[in-house]
Structure formats: structure tokens, C-alpha cells
N, C-alpha and C. Protein backbone atom coordinates (compact mmCIF):
# COMPACT_ATOMS: atom_id res chain seq x y z
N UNK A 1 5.25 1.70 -14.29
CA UNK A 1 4.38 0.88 -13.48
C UNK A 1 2.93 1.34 -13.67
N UNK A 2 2.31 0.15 -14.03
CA UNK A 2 0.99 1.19 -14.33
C UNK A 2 0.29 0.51 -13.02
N UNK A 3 -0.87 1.45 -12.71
CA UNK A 3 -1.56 1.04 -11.32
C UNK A 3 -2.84 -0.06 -11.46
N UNK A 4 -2.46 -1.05 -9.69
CA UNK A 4 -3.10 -1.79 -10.13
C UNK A 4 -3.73 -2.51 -8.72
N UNK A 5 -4.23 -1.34 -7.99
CA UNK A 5 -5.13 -1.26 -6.53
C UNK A 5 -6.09 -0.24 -7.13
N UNK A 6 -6.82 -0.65 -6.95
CA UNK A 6 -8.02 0.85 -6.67
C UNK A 6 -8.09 1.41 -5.55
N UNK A 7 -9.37 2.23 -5.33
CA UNK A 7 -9.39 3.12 -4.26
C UNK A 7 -9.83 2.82 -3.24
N UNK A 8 -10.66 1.60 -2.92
CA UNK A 8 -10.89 0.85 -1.54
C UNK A 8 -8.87 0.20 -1.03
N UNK A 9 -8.71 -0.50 -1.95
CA UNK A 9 -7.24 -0.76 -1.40
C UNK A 9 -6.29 0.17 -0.91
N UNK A 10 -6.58 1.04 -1.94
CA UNK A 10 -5.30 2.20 -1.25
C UNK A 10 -6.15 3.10 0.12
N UNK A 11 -7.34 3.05 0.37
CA UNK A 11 -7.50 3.59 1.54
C UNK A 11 -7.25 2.64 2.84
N UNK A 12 -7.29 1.31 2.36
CA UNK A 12 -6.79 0.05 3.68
C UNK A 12 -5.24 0.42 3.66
N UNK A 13 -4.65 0.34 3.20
CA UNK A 13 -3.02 0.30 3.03
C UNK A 13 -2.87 1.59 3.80
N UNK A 14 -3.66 2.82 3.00
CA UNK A 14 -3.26 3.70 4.01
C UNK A 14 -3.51 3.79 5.32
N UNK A 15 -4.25 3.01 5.66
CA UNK A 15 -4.72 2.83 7.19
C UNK A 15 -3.82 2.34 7.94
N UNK A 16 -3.69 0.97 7.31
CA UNK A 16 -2.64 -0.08 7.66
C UNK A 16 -0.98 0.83 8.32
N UNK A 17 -0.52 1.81 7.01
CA UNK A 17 0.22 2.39 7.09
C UNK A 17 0.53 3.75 8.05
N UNK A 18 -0.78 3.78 8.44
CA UNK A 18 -0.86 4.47 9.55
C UNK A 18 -0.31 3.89 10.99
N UNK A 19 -1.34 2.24 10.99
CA UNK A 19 -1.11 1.88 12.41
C UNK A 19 0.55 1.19 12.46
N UNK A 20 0.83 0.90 11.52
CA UNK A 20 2.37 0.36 11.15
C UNK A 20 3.09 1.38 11.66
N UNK A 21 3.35 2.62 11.42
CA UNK A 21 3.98 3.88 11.60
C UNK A 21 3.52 4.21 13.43
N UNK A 22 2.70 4.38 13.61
CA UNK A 22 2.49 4.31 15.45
C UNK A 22 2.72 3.34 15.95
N UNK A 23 2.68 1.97 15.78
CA UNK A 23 3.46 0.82 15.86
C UNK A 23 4.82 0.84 16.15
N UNK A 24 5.51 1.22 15.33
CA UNK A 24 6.69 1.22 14.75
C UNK A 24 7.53 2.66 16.27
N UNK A 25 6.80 3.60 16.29
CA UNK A 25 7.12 4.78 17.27
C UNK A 25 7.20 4.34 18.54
N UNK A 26 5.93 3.57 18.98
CA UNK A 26 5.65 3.02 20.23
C UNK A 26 6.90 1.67 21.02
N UNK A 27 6.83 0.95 19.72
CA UNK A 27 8.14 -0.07 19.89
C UNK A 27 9.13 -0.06 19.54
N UNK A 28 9.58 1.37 19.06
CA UNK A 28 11.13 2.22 18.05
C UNK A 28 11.50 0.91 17.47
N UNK A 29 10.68 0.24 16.70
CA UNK A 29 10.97 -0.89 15.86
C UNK A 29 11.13 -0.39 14.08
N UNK A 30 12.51 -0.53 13.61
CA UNK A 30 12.98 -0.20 12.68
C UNK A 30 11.77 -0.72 11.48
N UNK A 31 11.87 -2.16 11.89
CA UNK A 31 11.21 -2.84 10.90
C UNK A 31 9.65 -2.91 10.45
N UNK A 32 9.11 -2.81 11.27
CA UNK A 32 7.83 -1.65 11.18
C UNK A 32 7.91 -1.01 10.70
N UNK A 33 8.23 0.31 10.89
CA UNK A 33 9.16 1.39 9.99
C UNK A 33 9.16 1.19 8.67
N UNK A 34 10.10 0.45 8.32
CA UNK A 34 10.22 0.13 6.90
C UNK A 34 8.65 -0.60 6.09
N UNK A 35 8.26 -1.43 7.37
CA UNK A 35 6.96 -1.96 6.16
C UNK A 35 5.93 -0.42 6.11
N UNK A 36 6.43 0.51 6.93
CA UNK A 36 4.70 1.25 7.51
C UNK A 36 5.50 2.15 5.92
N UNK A 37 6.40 2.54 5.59
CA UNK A 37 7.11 3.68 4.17
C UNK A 37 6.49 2.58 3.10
N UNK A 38 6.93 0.95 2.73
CA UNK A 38 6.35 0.60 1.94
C UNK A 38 4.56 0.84 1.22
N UNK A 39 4.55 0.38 2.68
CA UNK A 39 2.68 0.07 2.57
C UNK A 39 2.36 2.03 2.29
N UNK A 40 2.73 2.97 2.70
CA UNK A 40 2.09 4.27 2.04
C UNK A 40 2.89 4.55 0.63
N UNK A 41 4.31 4.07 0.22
CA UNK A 41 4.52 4.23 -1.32
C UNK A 41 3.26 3.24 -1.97
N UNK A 42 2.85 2.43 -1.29
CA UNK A 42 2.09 1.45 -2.62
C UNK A 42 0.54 2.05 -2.24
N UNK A 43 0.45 3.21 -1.39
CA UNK A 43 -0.91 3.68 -1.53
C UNK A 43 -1.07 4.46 -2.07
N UNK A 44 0.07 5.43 -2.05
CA UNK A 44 0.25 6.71 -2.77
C UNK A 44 0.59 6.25 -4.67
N UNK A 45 1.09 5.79 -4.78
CA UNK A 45 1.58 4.82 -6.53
C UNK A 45 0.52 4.35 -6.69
N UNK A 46 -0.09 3.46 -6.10
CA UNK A 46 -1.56 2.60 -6.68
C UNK A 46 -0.81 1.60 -7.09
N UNK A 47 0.57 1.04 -6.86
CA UNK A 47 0.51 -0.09 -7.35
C UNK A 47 1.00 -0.99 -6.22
N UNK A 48 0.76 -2.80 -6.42
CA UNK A 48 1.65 -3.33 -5.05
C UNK A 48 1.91 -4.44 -6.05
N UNK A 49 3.46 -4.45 -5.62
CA UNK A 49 4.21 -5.20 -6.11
C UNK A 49 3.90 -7.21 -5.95
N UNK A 50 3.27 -7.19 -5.09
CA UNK A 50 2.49 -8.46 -4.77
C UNK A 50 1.66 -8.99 -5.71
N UNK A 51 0.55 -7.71 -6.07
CA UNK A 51 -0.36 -8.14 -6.84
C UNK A 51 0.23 -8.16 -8.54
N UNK A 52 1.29 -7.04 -9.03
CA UNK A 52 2.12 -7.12 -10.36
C UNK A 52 2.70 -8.92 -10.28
N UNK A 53 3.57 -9.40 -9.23
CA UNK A 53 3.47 -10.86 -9.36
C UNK A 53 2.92 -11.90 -9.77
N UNK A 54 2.01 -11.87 -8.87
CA UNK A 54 0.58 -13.08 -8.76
C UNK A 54 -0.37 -12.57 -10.51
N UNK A 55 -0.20 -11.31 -10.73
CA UNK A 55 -1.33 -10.89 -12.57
C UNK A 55 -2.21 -10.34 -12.18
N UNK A 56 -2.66 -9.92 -10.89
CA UNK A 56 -3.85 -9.40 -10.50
C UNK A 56 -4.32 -7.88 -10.54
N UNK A 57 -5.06 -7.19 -11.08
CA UNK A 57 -5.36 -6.11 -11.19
C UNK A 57 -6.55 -5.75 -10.39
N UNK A 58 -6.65 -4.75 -9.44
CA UNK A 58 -8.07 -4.47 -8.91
C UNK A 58 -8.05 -2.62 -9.26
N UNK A 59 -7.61 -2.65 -10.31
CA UNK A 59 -8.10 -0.95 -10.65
C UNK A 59 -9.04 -1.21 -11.74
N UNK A 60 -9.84 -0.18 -11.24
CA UNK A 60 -11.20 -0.05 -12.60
C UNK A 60 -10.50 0.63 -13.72
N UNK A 61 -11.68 -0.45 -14.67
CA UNK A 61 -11.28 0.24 -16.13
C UNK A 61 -11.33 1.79 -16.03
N UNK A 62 -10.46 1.86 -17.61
CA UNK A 62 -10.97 3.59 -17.66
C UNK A 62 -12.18 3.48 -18.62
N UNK A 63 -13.02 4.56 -17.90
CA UNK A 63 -13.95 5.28 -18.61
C UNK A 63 -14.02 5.80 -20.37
N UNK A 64 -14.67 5.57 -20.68
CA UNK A 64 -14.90 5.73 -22.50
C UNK A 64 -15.68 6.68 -22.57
């Protein structure tokens, strides 16, 4: 999988994945839960399976 969020995205996701996860504690809601593990694998990977779908890449080139 090659990555395909940059580093503004993966710091929202990780946010996201934050309030998902206290969310998730507060209302012992499983399913929360599960999106709050998604949303920090696809911050921690750099990639989201959403955007591999749709063709979209928001990682910067590499450097030359």
C-alpha cells in the first residue's frame, strides 16, 4: 500500500480518532470503537482506503 494522505490529514484523523475513542468509552459503544482503531490505522499507515477507491492522492511528491 503505498501512502496516500499527507500530514495535515493524518493529523485530522488522528484527532478524529481521538474523539471517536472517548466517544466510544463514554457510550461503551462497540461501534465507535471499531471506527475510532480504523481512523488511527489509516493515520498511522498514511493510507485511507476511501481515497485508494475514488484515485485520489493527497501525499506530496518526493523530493529530488
Amino acid at each position: 500500500m503505498k501512502p496516500n494522505i499527507g500530514t495535515p490529514d493524518r493529523l485530522l484523523r488522528l484527532a478524529i480518532g481521538i474523539f471517536l475513542l472517548v466517544y466510544a468509552y463514554w457510550q461503551t459503544s462497540w461501534l465507535a470503537f471499531g471506527f475510532a482503531i480504523f481512523t488511527f490505522y489509516e493515520s498511522y499507515a498514511s493510507w485511507c482506503a476511501f481515497y485508494h477507491l475514488i484515485g485520489r492522492n493527497h501525499c506530496p511528491l518526493p523530493k529530488k
